[in-house]
Protein backbone atom coordinates (compact mmCIF):
# COMPACT_ATOMS: atom_id res chain seq x y z
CA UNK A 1 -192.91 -143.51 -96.15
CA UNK A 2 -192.14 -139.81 -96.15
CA UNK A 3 -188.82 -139.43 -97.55
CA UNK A 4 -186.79 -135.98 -97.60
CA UNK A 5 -183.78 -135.66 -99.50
CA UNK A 6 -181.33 -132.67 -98.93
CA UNK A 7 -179.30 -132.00 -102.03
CA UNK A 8 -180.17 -131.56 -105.19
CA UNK A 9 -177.31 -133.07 -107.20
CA UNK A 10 -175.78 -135.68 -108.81
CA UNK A 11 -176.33 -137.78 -105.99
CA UNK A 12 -179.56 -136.72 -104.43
CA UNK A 13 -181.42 -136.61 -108.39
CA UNK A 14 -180.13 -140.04 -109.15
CA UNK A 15 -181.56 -141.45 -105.42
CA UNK A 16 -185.17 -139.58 -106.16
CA UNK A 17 -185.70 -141.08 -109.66
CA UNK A 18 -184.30 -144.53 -107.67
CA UNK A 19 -187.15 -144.03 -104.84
CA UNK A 20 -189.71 -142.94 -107.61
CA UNK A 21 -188.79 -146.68 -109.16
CA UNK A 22 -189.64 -148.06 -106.15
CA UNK A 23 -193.14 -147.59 -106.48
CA UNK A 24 -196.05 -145.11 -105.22
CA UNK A 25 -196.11 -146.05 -101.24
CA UNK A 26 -192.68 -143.93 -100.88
CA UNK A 27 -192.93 -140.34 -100.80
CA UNK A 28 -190.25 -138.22 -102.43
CA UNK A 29 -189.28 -134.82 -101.43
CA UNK A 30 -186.07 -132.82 -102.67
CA UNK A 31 -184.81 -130.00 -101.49
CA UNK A 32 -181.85 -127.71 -103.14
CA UNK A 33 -180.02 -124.89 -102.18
CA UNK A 34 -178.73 -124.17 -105.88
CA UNK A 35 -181.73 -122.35 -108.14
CA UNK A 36 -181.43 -124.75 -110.93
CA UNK A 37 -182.60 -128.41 -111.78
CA UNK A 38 -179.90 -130.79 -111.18
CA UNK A 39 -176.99 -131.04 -113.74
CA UNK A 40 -173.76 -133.03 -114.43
CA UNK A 41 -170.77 -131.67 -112.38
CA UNK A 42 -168.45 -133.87 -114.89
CA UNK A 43 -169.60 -132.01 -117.54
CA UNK A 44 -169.47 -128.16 -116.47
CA UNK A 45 -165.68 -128.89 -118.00
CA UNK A 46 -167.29 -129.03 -121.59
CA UNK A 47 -169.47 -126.08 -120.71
CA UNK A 48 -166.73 -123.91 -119.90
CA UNK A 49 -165.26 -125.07 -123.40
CA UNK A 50 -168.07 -124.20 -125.22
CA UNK A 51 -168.88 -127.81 -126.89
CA UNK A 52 -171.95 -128.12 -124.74
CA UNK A 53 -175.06 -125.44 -123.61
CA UNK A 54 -176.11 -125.57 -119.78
CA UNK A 55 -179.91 -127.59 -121.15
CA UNK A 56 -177.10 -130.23 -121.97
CA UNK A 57 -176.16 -131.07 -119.18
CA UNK A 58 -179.07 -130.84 -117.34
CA UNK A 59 -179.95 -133.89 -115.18
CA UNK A 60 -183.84 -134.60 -116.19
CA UNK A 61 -184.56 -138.24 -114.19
CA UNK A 62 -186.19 -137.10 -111.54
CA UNK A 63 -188.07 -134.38 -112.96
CA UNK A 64 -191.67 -135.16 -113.24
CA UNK A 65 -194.82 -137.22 -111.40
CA UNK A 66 -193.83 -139.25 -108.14
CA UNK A 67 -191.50 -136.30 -106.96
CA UNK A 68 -191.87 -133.05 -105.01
CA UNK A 69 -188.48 -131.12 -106.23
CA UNK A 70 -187.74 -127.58 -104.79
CA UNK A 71 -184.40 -126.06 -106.49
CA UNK A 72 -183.71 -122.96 -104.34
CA UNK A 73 -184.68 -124.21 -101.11
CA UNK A 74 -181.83 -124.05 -98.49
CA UNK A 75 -181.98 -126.08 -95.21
CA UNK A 76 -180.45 -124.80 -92.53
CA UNK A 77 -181.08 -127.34 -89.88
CA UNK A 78 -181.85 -131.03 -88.76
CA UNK A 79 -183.71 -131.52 -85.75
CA UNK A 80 -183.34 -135.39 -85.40
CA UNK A 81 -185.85 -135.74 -82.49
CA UNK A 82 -188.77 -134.15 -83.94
CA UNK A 83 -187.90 -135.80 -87.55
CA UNK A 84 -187.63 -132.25 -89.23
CA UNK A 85 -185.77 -129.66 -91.16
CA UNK A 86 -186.00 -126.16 -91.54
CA UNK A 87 -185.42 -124.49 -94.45
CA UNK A 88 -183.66 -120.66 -94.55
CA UNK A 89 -187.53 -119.53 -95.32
CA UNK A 90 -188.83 -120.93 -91.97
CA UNK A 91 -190.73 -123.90 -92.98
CA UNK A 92 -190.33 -126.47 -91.13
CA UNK A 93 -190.53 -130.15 -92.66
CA UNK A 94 -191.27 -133.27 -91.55
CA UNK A 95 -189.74 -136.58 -92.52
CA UNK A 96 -189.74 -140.21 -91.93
CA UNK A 97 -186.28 -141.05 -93.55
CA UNK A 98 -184.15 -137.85 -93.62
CA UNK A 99 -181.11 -138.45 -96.51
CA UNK A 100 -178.67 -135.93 -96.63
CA UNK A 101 -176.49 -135.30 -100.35
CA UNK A 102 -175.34 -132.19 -99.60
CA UNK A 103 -171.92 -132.60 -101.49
CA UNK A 104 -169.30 -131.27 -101.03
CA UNK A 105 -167.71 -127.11 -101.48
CA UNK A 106 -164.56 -125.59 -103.06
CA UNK A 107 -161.69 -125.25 -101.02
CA UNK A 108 -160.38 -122.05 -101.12
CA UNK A 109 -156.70 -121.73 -99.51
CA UNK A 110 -155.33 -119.22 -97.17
CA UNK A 111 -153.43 -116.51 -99.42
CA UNK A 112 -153.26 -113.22 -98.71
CA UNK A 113 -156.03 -111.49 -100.95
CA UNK A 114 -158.51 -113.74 -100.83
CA UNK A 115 -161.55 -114.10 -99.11
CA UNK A 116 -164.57 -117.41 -99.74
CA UNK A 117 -167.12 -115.37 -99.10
CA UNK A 118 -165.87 -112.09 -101.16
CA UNK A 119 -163.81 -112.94 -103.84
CA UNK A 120 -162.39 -110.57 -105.85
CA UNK A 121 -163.40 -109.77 -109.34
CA UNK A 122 -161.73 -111.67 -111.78
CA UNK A 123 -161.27 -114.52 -109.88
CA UNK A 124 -163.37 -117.53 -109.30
CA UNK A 125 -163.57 -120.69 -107.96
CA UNK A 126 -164.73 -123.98 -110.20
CA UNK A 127 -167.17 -126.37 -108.94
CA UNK A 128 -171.30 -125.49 -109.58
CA UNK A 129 -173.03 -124.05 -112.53
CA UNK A 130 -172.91 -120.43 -110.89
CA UNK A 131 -169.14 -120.60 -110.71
CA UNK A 132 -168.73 -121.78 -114.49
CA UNK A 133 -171.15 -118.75 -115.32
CA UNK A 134 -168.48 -116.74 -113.99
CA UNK A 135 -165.90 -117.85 -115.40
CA UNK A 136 -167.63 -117.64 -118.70
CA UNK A 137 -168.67 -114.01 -117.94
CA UNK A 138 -164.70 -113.22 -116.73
CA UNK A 139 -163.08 -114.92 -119.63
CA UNK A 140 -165.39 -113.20 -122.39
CA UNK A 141 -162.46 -110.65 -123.88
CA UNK A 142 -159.80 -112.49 -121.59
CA UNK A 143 -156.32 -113.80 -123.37
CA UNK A 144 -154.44 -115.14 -120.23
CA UNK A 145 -155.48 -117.19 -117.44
CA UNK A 146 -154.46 -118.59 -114.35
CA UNK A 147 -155.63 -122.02 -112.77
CA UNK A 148 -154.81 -122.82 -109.00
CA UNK A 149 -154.27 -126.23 -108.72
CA UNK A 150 -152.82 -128.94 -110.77
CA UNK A 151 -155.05 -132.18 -109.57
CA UNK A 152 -158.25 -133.24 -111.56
CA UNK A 153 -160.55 -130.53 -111.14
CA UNK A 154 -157.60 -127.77 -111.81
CA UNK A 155 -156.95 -129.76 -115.36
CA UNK A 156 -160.42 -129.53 -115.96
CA UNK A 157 -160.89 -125.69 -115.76
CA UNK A 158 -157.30 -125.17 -117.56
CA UNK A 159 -158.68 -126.98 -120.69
CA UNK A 160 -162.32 -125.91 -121.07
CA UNK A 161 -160.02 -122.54 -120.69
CA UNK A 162 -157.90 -123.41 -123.63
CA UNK A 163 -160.47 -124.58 -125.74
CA UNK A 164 -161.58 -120.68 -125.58
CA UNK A 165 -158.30 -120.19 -127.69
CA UNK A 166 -157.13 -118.48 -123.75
CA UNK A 167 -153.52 -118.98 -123.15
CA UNK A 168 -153.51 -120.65 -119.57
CA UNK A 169 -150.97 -121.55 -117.26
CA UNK A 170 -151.40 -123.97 -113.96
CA UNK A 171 -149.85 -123.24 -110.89
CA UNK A 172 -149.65 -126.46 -108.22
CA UNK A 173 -147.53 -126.76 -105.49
CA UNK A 174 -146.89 -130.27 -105.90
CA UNK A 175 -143.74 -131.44 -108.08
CA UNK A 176 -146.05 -133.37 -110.03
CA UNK A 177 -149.43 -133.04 -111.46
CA UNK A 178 -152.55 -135.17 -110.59
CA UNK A 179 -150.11 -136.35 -107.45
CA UNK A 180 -153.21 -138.29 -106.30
CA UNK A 181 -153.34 -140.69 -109.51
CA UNK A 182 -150.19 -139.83 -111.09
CA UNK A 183 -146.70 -140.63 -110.62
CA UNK A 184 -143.45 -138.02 -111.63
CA UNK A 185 -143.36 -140.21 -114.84
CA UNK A 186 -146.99 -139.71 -116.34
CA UNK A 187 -147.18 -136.44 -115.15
CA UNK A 188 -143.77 -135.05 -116.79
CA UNK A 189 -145.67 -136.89 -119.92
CA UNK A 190 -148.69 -134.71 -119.21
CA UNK A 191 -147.01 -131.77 -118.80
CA UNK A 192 -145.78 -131.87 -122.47
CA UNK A 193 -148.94 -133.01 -123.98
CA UNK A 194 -150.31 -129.94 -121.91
CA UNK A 195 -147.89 -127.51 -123.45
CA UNK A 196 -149.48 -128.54 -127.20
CA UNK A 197 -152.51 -127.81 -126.38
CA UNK A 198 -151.48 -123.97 -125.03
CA UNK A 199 -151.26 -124.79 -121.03
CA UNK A 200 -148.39 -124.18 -119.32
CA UNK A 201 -147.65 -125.91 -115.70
CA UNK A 202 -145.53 -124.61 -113.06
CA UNK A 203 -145.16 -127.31 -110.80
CA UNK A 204 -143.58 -127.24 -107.03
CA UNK A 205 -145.54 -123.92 -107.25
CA UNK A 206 -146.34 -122.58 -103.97
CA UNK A 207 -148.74 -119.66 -104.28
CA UNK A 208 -148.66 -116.88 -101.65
CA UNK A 209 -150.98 -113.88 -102.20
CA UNK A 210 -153.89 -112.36 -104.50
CA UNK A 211 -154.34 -109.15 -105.96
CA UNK A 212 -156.52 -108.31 -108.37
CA UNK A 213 -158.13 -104.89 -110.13
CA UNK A 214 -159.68 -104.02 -113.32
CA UNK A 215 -157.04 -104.62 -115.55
CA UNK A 216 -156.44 -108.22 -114.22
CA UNK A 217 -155.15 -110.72 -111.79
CA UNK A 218 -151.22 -111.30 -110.48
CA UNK A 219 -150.72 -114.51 -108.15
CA UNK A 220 -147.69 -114.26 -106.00
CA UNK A 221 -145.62 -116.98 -105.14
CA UNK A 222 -143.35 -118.04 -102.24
CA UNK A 223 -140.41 -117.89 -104.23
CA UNK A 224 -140.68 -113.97 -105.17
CA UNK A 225 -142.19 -114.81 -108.65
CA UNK A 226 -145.52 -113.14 -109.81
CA UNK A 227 -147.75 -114.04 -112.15
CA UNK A 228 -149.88 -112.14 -114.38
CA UNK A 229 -153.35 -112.92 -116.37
CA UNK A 230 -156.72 -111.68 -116.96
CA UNK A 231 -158.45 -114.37 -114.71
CA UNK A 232 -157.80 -116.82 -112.15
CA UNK A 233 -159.77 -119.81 -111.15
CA UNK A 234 -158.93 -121.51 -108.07
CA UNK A 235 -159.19 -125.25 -108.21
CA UNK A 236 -157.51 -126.68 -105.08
CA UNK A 237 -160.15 -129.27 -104.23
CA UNK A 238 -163.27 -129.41 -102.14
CA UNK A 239 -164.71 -130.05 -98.82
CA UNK A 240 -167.57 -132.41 -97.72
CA UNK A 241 -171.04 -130.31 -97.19
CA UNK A 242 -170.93 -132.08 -93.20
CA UNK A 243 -172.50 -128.68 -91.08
CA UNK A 244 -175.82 -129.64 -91.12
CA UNK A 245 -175.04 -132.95 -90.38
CA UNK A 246 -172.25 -131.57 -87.12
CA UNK A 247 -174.76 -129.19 -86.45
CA UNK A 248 -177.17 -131.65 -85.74
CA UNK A 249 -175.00 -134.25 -83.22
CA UNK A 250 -174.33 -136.30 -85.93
CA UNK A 251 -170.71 -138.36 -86.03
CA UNK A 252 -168.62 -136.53 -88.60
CA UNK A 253 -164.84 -137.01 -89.14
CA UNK A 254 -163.91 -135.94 -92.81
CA UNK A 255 -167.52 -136.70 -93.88
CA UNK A 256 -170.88 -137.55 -92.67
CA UNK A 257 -169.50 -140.77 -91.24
CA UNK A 258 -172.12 -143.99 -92.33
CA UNK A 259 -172.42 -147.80 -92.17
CA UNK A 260 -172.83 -150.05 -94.76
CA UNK A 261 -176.73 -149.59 -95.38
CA UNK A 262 -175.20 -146.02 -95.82
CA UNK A 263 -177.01 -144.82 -92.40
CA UNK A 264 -175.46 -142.33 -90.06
CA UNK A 265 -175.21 -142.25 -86.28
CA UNK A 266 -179.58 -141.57 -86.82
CA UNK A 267 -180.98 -144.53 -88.09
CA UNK A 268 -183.62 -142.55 -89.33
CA UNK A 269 -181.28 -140.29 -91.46
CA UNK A 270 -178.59 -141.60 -94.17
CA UNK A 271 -175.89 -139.50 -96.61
CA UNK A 272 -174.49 -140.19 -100.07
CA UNK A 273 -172.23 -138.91 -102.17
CA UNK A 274 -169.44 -136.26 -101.48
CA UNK A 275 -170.95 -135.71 -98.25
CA UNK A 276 -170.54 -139.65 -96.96
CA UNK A 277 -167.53 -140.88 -94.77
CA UNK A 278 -167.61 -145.01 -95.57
CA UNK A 279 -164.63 -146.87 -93.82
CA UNK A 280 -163.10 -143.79 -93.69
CA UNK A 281 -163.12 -143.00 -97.48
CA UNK A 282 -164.81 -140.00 -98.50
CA UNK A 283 -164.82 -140.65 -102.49
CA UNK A 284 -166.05 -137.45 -104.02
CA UNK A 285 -166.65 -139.57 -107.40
CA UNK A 286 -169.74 -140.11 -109.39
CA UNK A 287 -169.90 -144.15 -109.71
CA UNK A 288 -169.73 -144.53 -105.80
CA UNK A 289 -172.37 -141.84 -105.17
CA UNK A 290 -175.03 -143.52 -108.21
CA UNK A 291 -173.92 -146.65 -106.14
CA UNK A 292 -174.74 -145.02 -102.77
CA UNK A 293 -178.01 -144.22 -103.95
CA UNK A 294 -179.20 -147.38 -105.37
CA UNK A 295 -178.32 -149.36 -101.99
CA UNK A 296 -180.55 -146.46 -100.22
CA UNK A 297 -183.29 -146.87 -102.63
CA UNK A 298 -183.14 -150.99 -101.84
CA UNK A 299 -183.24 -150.44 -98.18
CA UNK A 300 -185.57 -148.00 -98.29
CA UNK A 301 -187.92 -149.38 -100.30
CA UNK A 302 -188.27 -152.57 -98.66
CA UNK A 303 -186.54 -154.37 -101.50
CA UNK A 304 -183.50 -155.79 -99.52
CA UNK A 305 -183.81 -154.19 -96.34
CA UNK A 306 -180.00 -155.52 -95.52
CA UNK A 307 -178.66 -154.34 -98.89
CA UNK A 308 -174.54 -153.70 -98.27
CA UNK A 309 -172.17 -150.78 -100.06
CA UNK A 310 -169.42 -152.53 -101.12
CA UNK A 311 -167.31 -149.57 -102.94
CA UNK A 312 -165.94 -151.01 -106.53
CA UNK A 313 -162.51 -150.40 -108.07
CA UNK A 314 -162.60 -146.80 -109.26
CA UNK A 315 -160.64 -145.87 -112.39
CA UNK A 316 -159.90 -142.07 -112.65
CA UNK A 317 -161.12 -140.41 -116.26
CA UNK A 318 -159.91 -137.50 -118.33
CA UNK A 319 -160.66 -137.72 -121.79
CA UNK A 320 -160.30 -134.43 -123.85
CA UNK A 321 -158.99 -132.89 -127.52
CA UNK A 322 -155.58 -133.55 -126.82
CA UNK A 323 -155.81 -135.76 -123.51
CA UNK A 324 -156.66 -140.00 -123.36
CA UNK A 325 -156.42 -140.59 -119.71
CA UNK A 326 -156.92 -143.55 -117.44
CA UNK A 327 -155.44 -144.12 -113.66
CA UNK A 328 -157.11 -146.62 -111.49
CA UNK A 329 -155.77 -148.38 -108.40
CA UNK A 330 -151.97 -147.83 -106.73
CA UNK A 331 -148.94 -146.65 -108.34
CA UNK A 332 -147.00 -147.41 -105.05
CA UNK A 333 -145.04 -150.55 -105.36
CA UNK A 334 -145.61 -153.43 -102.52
CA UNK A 335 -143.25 -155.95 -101.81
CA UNK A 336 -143.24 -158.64 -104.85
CA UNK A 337 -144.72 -156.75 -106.92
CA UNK A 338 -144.25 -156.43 -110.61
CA UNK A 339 -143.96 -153.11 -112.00
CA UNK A 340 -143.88 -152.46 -115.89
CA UNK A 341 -143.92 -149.07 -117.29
CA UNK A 342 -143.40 -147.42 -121.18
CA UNK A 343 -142.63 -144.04 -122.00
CA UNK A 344 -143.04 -141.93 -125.24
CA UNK A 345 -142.84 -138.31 -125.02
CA UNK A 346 -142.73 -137.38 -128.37
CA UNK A 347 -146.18 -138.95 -128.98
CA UNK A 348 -147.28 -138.22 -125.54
CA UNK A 349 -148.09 -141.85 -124.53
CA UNK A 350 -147.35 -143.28 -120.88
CA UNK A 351 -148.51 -146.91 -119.67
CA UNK A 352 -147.36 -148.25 -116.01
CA UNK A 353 -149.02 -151.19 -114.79
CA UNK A 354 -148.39 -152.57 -110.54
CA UNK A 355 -149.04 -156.69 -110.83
CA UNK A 356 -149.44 -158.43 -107.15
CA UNK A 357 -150.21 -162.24 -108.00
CA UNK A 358 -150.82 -162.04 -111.64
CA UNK A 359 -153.57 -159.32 -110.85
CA UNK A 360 -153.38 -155.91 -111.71
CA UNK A 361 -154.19 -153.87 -108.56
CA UNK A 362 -152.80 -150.61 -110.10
CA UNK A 363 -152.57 -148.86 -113.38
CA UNK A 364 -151.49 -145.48 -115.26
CA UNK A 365 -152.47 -145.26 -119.27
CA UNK A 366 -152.07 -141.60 -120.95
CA UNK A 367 -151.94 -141.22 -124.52
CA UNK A 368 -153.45 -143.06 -127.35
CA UNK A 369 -153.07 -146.54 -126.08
CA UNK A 370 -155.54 -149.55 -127.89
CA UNK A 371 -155.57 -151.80 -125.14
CA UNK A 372 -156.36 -149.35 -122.25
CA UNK A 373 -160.11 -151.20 -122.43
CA UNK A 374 -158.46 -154.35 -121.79
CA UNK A 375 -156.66 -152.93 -118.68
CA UNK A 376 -159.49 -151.79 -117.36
CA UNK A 377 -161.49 -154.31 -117.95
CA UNK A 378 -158.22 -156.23 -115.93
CA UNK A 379 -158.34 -154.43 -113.36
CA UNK A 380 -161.96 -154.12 -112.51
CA UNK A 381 -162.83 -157.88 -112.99
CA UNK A 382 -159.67 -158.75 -110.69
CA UNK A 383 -158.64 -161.28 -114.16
CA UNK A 384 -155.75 -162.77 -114.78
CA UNK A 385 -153.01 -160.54 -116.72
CA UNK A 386 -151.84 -162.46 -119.54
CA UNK A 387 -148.35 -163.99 -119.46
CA UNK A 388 -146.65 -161.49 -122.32
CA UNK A 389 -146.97 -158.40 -120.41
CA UNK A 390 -145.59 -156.23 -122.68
CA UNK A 391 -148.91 -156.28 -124.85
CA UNK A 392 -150.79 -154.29 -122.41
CA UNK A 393 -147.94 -151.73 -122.51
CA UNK A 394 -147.99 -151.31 -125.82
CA UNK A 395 -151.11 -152.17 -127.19
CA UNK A 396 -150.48 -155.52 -129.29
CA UNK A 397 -153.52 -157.64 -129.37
CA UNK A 398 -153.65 -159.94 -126.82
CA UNK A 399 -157.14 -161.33 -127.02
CA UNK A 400 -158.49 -158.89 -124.81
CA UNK A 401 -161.08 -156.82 -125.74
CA UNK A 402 -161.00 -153.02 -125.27
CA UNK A 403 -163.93 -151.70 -124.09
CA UNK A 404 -163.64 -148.66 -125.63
CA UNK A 405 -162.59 -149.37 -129.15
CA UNK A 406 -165.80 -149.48 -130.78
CA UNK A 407 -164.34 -150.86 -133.67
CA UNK A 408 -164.19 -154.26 -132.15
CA UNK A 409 -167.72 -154.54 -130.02
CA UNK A 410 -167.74 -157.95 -131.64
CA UNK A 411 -164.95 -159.52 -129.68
CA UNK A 412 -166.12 -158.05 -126.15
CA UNK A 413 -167.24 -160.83 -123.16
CA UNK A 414 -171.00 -159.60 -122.49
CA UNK A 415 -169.44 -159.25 -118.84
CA UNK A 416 -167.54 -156.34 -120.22
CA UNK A 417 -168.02 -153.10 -118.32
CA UNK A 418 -168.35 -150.30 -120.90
CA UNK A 419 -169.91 -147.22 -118.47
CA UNK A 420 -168.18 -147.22 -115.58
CA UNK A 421 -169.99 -144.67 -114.12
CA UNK A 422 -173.45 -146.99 -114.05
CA UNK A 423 -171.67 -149.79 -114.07
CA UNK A 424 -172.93 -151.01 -117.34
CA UNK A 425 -171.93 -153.97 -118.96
CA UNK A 426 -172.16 -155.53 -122.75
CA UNK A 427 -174.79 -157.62 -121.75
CA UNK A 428 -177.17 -154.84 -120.73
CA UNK A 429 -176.55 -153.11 -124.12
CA UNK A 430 -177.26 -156.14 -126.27
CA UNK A 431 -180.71 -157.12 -124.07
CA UNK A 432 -181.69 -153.83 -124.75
CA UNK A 433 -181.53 -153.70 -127.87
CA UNK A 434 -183.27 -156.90 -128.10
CA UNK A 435 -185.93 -155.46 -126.10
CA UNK A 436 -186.48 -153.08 -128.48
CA UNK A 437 -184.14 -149.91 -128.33
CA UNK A 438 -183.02 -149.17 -131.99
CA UNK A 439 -180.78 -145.83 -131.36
CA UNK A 440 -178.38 -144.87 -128.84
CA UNK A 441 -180.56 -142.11 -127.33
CA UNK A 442 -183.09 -144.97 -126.53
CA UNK A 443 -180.20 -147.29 -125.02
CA UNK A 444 -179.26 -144.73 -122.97
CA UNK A 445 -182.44 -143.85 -121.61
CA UNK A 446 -183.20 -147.44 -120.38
CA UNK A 447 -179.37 -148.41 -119.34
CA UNK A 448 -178.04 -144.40 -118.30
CA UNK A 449 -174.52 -145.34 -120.11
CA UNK A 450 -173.17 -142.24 -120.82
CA UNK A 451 -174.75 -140.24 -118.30
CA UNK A 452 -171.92 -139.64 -115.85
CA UNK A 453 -168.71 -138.72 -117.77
CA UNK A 454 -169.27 -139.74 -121.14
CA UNK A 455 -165.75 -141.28 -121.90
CA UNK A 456 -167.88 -144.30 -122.96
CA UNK A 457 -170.09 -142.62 -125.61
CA UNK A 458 -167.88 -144.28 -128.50
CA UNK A 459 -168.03 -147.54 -126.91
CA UNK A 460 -171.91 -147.48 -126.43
CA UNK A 461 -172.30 -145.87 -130.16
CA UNK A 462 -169.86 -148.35 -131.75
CA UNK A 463 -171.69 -151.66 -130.02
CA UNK A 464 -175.21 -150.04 -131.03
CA UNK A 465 -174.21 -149.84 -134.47
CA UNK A 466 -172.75 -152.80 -134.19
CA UNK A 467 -175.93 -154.25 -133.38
CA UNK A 468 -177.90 -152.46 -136.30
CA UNK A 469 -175.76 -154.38 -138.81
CA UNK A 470 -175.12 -157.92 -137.49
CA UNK A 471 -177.02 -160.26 -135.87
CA UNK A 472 -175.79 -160.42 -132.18
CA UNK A 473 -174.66 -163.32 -130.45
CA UNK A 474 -177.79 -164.19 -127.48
CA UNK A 475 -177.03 -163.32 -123.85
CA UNK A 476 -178.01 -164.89 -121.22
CA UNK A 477 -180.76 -162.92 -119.08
């Protein structure tokens, strides 16, 4: 089988190594419109910081024999009849199974003064490699900066900014930040914890215009304010990648719209990742889209031709100097529900937990919380919460492991997930190590547990140490 896939990203890397797996009767082509080998989005964050260099982050799994990768290579259409692309050099490309991880693009809003496809000099957008280059480049010299945008991605920028030592301030025209995940209460939490670490929000924000020169950047807003810095990045979000995929008659809504085996309207052509519409949910998250791609590689490769997506419960991370982060689920409060919440200001700590039927279906932890493992580790496995619920509030042990206190590997079920992102349990780590993996870089080479965001590189260091100085319980295979 002849497969092409068109995207060279988080996604469409993770699906090649997955087909490459598979064995040598499937044929592995990748094409990518961005110049460089793939590389972890989640990361670009630390990059802009200047913790991490861009080889760091590069994305290496599906470099190599078994796959035919071509960074730089731009399709431009699908012709579903003939089976073929064409790419912006006029080669034309054949394909049994067509997959499409295309992504997804910033969103730039409609202000006066700015314009996607010429934006002005000291401004930039956040979201690829190039566009953290330019930051970089802009904020070399820089003391003040603006950030557009107060969700995930905007909090992102704003403290790789700050860790420069750049005095930042973020603009969102929401009354709260991270409005998505958040509610008024963790967010007014956040917005002092942001303040110590030199970012400033304006919140209920509405920006207006752009105007930039050589001296800098002023953002006006719609209440007569401006507001002046040496840079602005606009982080307002992003759009699924879908005009290939409209172009070519396939259904598209907000994304490439697919069924369950992650095929589109073509049978012969699937998406994944950013790009993919599933029961109407487009997630734009990493675990889904490594997900996505390991159903595709199943089907495809004959090893369950009827393998399902069933999306899993997604918990939100932002982990930084400064910032402990976790939001998973719904904040909005059904009838008989139980809703518990604990505030702390001063030491910038916020837990809210939603209960429906002694389960937890939603969940806010900020701050330095010990049992925020255990509340994930609630939430995901659809457990029990435990009748004192004031423990997971405030952190009292409750006979619940954490999953990320590496102190305590010890006392973690092997069903414990501890990478979210790969969906990597306990288990996995111990019967690797008993397989022979004596370090952490060789655990994560045979498991990928700290490959997406790395919020569980404690947890997988603390368990492998664990395992270097006692002798582990067995697990069963």
């Amino acid at each position: 089988m002849n497969v092409v896939i068109v995207g060279y990203g988080m996604a469409g890397s993770r699906l090649a190594a997955e087909l490459r797996d598979r064995g040598p009767h499937i044929k592995v082509m990748v094409l990518g419109a961005e110049p460089h080998r793939a590389y972890n989005r989640i990361m670009l964050s630390s990059v802009l910081a200047g913790k991490v260099r861009e080889r760091d982050v590069e994305i290496t799994e599906a470099a190599g024999h078994g796959i035919d990768l071509r960074p730089g290579v731009a399709v431009t259409a699908i012709d579903p009849a003939a089976r073929s692309v064409t790419t912006a050099a006029g080669d034309r490309i054949e394909y049994d199974h067509l997959v499409l991880a295309t992504g997804s693009r910033a969103l730039i809003p409609p202000l006066s003064g700015l314009d996607r496809e010429h934006l002005p000099e000291r401004v930039a957008v956040f979201r690829t490699l190039d566009d953290c280059r330019r930051i970089i480049t802009t904020a070399s010299g820089a003391r003040t900066a603006l950030v557009l945008g107060g969700g995930l991605l905007g909090l992102e920028a704003a403290r790789g900014l700050a860790a420069r030592g750049i005095a930042t301030q973020v603009v969102h025209a929401v009354g709260h930040l991270m409005e998505r995940q958040l509610d008024p209460g963790a967010s007014a939490v956040l917005v002092r914890t942001l303040a110590g670490i030199g970012i400033t929000a304006h919140l209920d924000a509405m920006a207006a215009s752009v105007a930039a020169d050589a001296e800098g950047v002023t953002l006006g807003l719609a209440d007569g304010r401006e507001l002046r810095a040496d840079l602005l990045v606009v982080a307002c979000g992003v759009r699924p990648e879908t005009g290939l995929a409209s172009d070519a008659g396939l259904a598209v809504e907000r994304g490439v719209v697919v069924d369950d085996h992650m095929r589109t309207s073509d049978p012969h052509i699937s998406a994944i990742g950013d790009c993919a519409q599933h029961e109407g949910v487009v997630s734009g998250l990493v675990a889904p889209a490594w997900e996505q791609a390991r159903i595709v590689a199943r089907v495809l490769g004959g090893e369950d031709p009827l393998a399902r997506y069933r999306p899993l419960p997604v918990v939100t991370r932002l982990k930084a100097a400064g910032i402990d982060l976790a939001a998973m689920g719904t904040s909005m409060v059904a009838e008989g529900a139980e809703e518990l919440s604990f505030t702390d200001p001063v030491r910038g700590t916020y837990a809210k937990l939603t209960i429906v039927g002694e389960r937890l279906t939603g969940a806010i932890m900020l701050g330095d919380n010990p049992s925020v493992g255990a509340v994930i580790q609630l939430f995901d496995r659809g457990a029990p919460v435990p009748v004192d619920r004031r423990a997971l509030l405030l952190g009292r042990a409750i006979g619940i492991p954490a999953t990320t206190q590496a102190e305590s590997p010890a006392l973690m079920p092997d069903a414990a997930t501890v990478c979210q992102c790969n969906t990597v349990s306990k288990g996995a780590l111990v019967r690797c190590w008993r397989a022979g993996a004596r370090s952490v870089d060789d655990v994560v080479a045979a498991t990928r547990a700290t490959t997406g965001c790395g919020t569980c590189r404690d947890a997988v260091e603390g368990i492998v140490d664990w395992l270097s100085t006692v002798d582990a319980p067995e697990v069963a295979a």
